[in-house]
PDB file of N, CA and C in Angstrom:
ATOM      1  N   UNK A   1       0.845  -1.168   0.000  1.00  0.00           N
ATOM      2  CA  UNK A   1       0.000   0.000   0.000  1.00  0.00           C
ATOM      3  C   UNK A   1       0.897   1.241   0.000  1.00  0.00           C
ATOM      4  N   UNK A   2       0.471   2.044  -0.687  1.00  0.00           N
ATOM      5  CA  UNK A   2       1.089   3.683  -0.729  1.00  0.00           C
ATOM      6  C   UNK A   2       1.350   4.369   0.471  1.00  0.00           C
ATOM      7  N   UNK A   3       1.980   5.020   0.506  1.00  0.00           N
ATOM      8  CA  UNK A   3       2.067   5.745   1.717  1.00  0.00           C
ATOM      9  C   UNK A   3       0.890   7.166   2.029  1.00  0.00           C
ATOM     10  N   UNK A   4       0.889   7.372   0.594  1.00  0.00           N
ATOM     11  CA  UNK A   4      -0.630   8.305   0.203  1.00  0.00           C
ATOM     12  C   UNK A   4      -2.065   7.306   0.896  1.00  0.00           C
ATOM     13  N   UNK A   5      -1.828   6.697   0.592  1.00  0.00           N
ATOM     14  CA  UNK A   5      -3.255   5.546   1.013  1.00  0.00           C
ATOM     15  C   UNK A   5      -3.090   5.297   2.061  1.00  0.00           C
ATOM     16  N   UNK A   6      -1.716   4.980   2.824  1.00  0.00           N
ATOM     17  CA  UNK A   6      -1.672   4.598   3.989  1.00  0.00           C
ATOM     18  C   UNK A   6      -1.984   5.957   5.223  1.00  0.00           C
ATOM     19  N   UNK A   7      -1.942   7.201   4.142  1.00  0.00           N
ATOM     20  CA  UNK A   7      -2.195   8.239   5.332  1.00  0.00           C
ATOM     21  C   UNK A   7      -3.552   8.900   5.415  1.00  0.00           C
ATOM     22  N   UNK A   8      -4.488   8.502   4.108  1.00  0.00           N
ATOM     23  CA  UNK A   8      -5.793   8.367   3.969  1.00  0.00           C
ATOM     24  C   UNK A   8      -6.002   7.760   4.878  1.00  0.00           C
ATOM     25  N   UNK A   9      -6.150   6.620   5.393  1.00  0.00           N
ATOM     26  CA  UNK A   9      -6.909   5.561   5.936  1.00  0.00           C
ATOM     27  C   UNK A   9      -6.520   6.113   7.268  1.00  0.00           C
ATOM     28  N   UNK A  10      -5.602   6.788   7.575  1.00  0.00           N
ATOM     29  CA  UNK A  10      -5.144   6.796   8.770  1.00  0.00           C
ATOM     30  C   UNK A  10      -6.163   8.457   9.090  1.00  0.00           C
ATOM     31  N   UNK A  11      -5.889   9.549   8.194  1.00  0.00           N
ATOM     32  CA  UNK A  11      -7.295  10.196   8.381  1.00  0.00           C
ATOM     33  C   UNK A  11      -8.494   9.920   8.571  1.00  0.00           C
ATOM     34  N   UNK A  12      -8.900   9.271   7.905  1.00  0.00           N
ATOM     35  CA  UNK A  12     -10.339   8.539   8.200  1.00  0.00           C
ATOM     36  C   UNK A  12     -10.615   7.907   9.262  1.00  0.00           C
ATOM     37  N   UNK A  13      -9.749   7.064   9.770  1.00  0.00           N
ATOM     38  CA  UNK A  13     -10.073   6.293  10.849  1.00  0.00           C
ATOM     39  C   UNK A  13      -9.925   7.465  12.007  1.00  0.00           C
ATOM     40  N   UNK A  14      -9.360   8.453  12.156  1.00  0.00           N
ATOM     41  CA  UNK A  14      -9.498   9.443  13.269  1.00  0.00           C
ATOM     42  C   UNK A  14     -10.214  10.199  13.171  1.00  0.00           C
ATOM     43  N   UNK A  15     -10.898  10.680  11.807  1.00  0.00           N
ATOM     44  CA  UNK A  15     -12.011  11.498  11.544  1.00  0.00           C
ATOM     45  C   UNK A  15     -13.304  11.159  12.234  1.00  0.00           C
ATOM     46  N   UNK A  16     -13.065   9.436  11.677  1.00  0.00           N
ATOM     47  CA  UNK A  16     -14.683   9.020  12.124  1.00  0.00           C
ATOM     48  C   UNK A  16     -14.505   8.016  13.553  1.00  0.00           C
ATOM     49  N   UNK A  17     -13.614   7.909  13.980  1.00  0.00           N
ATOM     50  CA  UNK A  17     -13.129   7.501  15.286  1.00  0.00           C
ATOM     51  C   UNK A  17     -13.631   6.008  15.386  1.00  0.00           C
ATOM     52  N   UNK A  18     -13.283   5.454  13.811  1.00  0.00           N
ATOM     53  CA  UNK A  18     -13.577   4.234  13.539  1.00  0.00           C
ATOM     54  C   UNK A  18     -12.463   3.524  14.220  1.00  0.00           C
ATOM     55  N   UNK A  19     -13.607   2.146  15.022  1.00  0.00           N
ATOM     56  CA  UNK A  19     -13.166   1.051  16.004  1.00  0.00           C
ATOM     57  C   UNK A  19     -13.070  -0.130  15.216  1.00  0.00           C
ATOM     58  N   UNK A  20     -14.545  -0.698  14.432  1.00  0.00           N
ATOM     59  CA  UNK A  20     -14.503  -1.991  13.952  1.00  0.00           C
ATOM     60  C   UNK A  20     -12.803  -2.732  12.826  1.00  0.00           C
ATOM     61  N   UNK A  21     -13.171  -3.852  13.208  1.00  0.00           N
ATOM     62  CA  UNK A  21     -11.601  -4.018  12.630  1.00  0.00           C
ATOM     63  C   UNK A  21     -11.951  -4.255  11.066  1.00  0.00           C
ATOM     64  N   UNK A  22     -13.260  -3.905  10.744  1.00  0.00           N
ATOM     65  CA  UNK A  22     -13.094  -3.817   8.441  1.00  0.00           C
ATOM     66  C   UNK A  22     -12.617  -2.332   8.429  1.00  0.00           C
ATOM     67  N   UNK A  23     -12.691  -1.743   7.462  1.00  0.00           N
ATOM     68  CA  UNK A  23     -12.312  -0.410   7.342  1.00  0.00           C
ATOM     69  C   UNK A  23     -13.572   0.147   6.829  1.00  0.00           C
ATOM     70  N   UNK A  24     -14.327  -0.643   5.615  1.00  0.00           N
ATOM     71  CA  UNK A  24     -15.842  -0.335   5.597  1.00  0.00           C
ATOM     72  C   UNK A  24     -16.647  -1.305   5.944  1.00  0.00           C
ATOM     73  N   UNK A  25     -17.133  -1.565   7.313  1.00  0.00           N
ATOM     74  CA  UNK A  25     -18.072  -2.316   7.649  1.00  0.00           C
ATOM     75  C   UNK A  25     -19.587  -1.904   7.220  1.00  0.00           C
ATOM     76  N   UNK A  26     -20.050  -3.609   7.656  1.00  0.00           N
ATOM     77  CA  UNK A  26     -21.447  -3.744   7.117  1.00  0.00           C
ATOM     78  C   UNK A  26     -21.803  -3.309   9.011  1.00  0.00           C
ATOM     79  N   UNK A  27     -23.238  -2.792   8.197  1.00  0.00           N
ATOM     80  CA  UNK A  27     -24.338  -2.358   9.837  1.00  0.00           C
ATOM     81  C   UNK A  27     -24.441  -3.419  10.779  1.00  0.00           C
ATOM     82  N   UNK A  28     -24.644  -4.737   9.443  1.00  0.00           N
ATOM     83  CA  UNK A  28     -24.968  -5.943  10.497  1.00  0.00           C
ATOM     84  C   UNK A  28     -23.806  -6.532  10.963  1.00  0.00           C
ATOM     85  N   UNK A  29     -23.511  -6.089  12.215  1.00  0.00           N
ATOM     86  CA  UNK A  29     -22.307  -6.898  12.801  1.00  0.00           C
ATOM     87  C   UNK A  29     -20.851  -6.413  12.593  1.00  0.00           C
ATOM     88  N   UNK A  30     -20.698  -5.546  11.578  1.00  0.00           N
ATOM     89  CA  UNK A  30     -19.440  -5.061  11.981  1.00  0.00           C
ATOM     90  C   UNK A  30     -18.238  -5.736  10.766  1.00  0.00           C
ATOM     91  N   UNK A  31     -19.094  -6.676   9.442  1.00  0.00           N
ATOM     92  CA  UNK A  31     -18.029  -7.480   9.151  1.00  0.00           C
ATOM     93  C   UNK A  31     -18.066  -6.428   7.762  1.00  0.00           C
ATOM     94  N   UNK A  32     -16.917  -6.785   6.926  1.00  0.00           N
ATOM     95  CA  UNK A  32     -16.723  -6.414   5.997  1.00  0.00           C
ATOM     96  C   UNK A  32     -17.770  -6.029   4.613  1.00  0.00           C
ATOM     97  N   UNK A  33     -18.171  -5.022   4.220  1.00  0.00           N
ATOM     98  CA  UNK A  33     -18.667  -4.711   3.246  1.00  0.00           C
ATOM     99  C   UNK A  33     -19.015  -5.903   1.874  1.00  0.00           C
ATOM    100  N   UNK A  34     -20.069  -6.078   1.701  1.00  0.00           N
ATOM    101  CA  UNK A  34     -19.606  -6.948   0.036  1.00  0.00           C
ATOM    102  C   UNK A  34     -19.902  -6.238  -0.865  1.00  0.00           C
ATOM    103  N   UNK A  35     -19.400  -6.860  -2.257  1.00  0.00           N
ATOM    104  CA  UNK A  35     -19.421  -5.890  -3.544  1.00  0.00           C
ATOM    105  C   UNK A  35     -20.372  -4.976  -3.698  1.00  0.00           C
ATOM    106  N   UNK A  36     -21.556  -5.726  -3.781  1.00  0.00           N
ATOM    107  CA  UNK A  36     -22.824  -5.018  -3.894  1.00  0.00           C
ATOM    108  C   UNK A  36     -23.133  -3.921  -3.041  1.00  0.00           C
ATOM    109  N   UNK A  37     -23.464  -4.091  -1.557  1.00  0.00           N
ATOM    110  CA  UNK A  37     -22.774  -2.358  -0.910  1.00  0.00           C
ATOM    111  C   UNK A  37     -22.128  -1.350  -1.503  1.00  0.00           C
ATOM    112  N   UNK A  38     -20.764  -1.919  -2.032  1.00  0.00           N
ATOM    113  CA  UNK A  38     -19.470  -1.514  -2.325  1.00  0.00           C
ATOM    114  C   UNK A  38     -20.125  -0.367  -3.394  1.00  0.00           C
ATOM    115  N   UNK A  39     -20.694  -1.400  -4.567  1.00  0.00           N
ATOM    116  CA  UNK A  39     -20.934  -0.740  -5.561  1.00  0.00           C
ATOM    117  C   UNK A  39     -22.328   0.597  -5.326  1.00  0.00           C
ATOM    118  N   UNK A  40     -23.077  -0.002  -4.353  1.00  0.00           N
ATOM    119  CA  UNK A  40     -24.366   1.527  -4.377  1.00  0.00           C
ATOM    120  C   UNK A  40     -23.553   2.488  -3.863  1.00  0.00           C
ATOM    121  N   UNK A  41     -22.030   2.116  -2.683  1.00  0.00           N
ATOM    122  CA  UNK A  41     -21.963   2.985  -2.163  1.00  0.00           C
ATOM    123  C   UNK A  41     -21.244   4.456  -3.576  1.00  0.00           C
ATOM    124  N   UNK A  42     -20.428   3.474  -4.188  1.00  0.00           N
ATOM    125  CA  UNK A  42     -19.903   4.247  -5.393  1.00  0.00           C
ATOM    126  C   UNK A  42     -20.823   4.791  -6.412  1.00  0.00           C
ATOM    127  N   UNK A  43     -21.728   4.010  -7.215  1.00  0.00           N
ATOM    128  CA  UNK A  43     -22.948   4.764  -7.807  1.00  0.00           C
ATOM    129  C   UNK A  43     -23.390   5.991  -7.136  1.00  0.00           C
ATOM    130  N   UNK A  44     -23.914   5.424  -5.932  1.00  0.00           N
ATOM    131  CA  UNK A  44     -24.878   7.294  -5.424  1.00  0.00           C
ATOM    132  C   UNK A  44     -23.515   8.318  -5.446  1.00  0.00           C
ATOM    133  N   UNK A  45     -22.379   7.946  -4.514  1.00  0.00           N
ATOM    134  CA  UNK A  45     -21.433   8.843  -4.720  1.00  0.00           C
ATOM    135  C   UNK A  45     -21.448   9.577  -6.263  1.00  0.00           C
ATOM    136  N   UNK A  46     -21.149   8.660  -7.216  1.00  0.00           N
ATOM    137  CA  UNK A  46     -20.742   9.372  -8.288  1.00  0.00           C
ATOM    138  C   UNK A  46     -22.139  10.157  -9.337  1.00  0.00           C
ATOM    139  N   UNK A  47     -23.506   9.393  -9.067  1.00  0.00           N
ATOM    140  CA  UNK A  47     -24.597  10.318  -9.378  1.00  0.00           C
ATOM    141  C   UNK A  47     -24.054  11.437  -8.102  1.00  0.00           C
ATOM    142  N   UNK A  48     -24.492  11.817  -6.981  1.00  0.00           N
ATOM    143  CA  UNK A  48     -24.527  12.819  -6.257  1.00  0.00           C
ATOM    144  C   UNK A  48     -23.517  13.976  -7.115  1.00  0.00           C
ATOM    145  N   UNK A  49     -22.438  13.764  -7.684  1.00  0.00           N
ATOM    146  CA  UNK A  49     -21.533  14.726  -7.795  1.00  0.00           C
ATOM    147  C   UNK A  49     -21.432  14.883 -10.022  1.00  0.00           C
ATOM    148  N   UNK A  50     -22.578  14.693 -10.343  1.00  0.00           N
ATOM    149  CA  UNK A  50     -23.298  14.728 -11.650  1.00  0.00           C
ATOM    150  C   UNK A  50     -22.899  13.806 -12.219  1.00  0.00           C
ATOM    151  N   UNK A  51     -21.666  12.395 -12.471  1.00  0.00           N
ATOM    152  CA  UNK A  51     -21.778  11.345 -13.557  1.00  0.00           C
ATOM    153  C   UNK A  51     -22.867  10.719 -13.748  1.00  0.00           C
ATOM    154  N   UNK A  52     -22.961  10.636 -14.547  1.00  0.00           N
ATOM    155  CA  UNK A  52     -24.471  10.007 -15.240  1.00  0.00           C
ATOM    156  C   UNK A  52     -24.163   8.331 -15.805  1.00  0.00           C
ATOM    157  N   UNK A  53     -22.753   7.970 -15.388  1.00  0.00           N
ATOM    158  CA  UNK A  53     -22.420   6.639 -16.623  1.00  0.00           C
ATOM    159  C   UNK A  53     -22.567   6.012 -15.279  1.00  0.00           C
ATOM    160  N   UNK A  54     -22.576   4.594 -15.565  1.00  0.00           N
ATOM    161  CA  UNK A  54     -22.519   3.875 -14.349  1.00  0.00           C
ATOM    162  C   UNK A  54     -20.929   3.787 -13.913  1.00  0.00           C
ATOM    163  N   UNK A  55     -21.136   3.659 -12.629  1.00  0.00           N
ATOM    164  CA  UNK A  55     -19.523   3.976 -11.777  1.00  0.00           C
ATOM    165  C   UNK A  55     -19.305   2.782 -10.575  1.00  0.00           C
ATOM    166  N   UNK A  56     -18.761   1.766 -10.905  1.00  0.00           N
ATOM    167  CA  UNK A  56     -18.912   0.948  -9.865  1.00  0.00           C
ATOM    168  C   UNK A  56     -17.148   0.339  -9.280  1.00  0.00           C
ATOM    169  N   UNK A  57     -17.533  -0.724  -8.564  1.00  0.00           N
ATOM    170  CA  UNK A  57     -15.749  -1.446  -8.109  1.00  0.00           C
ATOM    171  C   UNK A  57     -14.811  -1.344  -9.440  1.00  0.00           C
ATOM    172  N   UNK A  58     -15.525  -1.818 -10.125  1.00  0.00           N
ATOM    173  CA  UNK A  58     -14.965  -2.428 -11.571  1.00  0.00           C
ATOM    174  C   UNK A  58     -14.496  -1.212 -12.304  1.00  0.00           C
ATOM    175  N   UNK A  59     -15.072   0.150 -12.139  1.00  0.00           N
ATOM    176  CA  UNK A  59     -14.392   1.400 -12.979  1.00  0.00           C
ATOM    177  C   UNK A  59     -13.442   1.579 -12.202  1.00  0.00           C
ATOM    178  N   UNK A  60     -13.247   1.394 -10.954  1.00  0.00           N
ATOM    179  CA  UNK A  60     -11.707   1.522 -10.181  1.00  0.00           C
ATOM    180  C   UNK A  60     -10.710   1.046 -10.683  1.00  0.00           C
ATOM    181  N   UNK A  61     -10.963  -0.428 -10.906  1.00  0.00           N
ATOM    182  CA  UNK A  61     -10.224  -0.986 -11.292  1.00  0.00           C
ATOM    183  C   UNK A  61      -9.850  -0.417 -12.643  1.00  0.00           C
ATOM    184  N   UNK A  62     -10.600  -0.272 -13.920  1.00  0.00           N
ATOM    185  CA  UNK A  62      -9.993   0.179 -15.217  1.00  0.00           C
ATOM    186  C   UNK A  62      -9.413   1.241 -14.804  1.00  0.00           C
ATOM    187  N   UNK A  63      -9.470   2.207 -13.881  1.00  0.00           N
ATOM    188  CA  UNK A  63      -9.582   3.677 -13.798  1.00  0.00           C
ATOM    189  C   UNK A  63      -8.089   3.703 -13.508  1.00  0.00           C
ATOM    190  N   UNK A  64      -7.610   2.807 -12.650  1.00  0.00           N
ATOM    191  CA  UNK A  64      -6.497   2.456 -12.191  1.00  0.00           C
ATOM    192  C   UNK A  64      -5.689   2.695 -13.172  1.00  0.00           C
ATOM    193  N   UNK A  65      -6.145   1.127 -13.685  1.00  0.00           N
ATOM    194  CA  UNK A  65      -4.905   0.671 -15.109  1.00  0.00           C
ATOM    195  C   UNK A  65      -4.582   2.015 -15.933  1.00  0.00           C
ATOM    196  N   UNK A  66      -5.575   2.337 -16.591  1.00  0.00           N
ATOM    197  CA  UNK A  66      -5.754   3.529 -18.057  1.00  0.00           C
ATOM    198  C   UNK A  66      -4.654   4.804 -17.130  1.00  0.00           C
ATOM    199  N   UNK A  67      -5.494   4.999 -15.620  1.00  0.00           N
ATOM    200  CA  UNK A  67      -4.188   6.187 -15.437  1.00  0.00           C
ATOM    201  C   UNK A  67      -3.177   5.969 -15.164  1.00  0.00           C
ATOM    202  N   UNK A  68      -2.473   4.436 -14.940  1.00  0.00           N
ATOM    203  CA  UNK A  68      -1.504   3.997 -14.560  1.00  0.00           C
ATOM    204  C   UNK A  68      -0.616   4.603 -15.934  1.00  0.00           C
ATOM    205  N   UNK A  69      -1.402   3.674 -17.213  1.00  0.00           N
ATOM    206  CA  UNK A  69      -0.867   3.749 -18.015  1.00  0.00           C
ATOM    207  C   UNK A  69      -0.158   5.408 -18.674  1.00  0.00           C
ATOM    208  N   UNK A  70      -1.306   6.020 -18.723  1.00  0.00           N
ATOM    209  CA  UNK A  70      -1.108   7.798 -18.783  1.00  0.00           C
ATOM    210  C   UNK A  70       0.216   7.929 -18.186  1.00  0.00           C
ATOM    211  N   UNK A  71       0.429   7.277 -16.871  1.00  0.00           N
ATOM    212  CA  UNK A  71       1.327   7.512 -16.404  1.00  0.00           C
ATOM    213  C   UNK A  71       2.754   7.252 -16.959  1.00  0.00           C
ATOM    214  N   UNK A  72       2.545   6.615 -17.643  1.00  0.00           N
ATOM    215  CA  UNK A  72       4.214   5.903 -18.194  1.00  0.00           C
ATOM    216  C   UNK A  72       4.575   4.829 -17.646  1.00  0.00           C
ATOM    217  N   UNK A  73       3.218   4.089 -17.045  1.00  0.00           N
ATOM    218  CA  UNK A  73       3.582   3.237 -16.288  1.00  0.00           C
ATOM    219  C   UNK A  73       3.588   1.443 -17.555  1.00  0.00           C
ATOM    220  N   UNK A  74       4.796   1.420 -17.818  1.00  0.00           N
ATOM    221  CA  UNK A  74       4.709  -0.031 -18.867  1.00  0.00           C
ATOM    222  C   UNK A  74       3.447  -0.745 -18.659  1.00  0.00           C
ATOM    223  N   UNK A  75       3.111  -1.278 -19.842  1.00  0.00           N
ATOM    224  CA  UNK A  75       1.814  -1.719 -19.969  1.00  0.00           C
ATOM    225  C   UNK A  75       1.892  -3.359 -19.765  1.00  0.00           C
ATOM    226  N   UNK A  76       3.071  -3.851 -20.284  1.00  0.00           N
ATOM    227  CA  UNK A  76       3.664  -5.514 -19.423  1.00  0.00           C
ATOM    228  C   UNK A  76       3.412  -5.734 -17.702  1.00  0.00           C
ATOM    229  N   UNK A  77       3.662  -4.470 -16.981  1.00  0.00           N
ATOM    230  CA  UNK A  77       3.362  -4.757 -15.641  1.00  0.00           C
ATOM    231  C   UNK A  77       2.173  -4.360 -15.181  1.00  0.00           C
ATOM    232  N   UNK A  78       1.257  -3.499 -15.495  1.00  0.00           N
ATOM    233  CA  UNK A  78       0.159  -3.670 -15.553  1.00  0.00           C
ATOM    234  C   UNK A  78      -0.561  -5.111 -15.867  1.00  0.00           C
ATOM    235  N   UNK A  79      -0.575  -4.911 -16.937  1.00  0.00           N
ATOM    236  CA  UNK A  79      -0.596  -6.394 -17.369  1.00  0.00           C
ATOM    237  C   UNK A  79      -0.875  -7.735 -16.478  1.00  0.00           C
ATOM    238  N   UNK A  80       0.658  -8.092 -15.490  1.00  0.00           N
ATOM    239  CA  UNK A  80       0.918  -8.892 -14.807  1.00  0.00           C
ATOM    240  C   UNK A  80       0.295  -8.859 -13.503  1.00  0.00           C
ATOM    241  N   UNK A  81      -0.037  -7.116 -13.226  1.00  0.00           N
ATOM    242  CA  UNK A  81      -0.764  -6.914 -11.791  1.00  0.00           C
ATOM    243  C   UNK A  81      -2.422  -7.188 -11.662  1.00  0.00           C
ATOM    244  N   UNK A  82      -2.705  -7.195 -13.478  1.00  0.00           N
ATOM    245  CA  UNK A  82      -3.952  -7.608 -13.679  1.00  0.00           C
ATOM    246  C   UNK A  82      -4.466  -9.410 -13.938  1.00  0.00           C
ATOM    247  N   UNK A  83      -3.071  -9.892 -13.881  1.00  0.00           N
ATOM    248  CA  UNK A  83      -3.327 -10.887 -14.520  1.00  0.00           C
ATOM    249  C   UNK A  83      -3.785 -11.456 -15.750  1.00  0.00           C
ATOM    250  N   UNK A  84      -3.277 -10.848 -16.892  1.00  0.00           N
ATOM    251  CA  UNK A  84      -4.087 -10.512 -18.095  1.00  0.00           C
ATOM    252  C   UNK A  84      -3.253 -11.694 -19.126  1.00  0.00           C
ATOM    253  N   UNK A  85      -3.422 -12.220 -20.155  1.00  0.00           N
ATOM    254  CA  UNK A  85      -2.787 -13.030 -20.929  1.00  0.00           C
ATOM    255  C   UNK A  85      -1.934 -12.645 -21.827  1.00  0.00           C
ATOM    256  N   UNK A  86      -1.899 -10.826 -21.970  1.00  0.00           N
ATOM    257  CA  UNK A  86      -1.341 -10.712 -22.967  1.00  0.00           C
ATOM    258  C   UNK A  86      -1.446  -8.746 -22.915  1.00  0.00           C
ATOM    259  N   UNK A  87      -0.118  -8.314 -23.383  1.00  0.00           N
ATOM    260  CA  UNK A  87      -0.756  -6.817 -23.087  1.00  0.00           C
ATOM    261  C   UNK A  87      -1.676  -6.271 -24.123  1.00  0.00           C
ATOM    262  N   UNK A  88      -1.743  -6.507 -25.023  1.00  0.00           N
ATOM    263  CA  UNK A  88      -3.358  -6.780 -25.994  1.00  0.00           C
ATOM    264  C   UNK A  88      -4.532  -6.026 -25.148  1.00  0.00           C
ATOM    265  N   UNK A  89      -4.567  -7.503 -24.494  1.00  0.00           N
ATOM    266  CA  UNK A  89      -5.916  -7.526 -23.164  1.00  0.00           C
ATOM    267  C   UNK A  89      -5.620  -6.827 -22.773  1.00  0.00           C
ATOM    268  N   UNK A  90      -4.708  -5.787 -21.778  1.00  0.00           N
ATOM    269  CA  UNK A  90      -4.866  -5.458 -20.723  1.00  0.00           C
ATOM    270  C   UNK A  90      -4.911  -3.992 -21.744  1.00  0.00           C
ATOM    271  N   UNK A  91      -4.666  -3.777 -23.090  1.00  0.00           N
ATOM    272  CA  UNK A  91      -4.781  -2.035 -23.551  1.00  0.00           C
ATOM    273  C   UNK A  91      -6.280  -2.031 -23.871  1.00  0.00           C
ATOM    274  N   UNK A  92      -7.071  -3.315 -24.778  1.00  0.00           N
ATOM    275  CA  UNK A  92      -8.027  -3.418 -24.749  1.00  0.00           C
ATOM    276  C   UNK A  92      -9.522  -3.158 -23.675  1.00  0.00           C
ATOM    277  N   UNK A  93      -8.683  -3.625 -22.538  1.00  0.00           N
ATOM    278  CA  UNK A  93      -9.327  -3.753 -21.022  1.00  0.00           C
ATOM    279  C   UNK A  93      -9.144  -1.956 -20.473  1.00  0.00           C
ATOM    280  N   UNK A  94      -8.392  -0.742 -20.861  1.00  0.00           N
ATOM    281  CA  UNK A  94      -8.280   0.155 -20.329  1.00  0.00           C
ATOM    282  C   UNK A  94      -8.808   0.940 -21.706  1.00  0.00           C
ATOM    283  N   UNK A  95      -9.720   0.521 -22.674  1.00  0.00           N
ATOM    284  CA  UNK A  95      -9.864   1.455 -23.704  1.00  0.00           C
ATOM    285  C   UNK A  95      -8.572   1.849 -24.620  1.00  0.00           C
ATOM    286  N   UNK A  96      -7.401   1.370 -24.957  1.00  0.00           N
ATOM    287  CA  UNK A  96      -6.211   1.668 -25.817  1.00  0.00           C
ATOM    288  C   UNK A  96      -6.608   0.612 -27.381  1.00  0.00           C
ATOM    289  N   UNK A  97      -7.124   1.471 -28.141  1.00  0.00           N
ATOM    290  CA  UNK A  97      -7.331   1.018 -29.700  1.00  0.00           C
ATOM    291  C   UNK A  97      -6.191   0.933 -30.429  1.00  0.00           C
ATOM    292  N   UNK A  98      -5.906   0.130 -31.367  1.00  0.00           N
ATOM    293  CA  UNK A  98      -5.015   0.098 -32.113  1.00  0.00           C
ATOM    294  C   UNK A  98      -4.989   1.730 -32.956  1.00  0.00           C
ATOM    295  N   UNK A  99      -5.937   2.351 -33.038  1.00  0.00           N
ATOM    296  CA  UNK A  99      -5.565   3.678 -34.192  1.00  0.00           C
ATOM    297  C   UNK A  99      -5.130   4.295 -33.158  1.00  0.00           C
ATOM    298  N   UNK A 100      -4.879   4.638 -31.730  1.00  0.00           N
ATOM    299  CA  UNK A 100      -4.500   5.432 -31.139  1.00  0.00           C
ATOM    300  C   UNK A 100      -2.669   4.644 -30.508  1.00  0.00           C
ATOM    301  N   UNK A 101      -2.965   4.198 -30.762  1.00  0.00           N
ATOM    302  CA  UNK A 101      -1.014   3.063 -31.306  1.00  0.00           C
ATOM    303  C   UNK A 101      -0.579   3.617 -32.093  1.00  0.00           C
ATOM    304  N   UNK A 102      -1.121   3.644 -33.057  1.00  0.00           N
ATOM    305  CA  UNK A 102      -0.662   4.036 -34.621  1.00  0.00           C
ATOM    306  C   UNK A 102      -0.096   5.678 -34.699  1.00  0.00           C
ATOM    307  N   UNK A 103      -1.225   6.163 -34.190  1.00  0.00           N
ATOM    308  CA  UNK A 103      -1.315   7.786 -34.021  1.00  0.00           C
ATOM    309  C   UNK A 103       0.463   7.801 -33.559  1.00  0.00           C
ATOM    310  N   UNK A 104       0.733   7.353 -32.593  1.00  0.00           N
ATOM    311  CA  UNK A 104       2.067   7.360 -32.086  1.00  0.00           C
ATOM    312  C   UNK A 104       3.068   7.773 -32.939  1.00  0.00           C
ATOM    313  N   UNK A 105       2.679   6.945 -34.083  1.00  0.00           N
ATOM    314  CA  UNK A 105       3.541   7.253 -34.975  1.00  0.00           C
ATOM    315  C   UNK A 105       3.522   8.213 -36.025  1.00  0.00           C
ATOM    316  N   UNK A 106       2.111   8.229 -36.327  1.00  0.00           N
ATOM    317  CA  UNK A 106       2.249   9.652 -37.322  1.00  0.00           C
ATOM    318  C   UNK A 106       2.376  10.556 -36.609  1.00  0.00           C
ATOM    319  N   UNK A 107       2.303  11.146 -35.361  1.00  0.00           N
ATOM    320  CA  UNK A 107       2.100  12.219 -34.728  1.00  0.00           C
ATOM    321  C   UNK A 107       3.767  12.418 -34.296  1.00  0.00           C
ATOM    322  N   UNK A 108       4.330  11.395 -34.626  1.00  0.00           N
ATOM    323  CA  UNK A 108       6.130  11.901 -34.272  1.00  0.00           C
ATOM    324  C   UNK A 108       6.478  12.726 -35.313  1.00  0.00           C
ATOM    325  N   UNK A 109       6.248  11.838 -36.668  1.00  0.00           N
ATOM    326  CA  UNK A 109       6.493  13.196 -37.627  1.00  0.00           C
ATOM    327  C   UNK A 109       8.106  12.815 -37.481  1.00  0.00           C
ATOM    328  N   UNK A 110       8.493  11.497 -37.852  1.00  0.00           N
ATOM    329  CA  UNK A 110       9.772  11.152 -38.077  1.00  0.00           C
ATOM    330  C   UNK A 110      10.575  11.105 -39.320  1.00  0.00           C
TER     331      UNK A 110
END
């Protein structure tokens, strides 16, 4: 975990003077959240603040990769952190089309 994330969590838990040992517990009992929670809790979030597309666990996850990638972050280790068969899949899996590959190259203008 990040040290950014690790100092999130560490805000939060003093903000909300959270005890239970999940980090997002369920009402009943205190145990860990499941997907489905997970996901209304992200939908209303992201309607409340105007997206209109659906926004769930699963856009985290792409949301991840695609800005990883933006990042300069090699698309082989992505890849491997996704478990993917091939980096194909994993440009496919973050929205990366072959004409925007290509572009690469006319846009050098070599």
């Amino acid at each position: 975990m990040s040290d950014t994330c690790k100092k999130a969590i560490q805000e939060y838990v003093k903000a909300t003077g959270h005890k239970s040992g999940a980090l997002f517990a369920s009402h009943k009992g205190g145990n860990p959240i499941s997907r489905v929670p997970a996901y209304r809790i992200l939908s209303e979030g992201a309607s409340r603040v105007g997206i209109k597309e659906a926004v769930g666990t699963h856009t985290l996850r792409k949301s991840f990769a695609f800005h990883a990638y933006q990042s300069g972050v090699d698309i082989t280790r992505i890849q491997k952190l996704f478990n993917h068969s091939a980096p194909s899949v994993t440009l496919a899996y973050i929205g990366i089309t072959r004409q925007e590959l290509d572009n690469v190259y006319f846009n050098l203008n070599l």
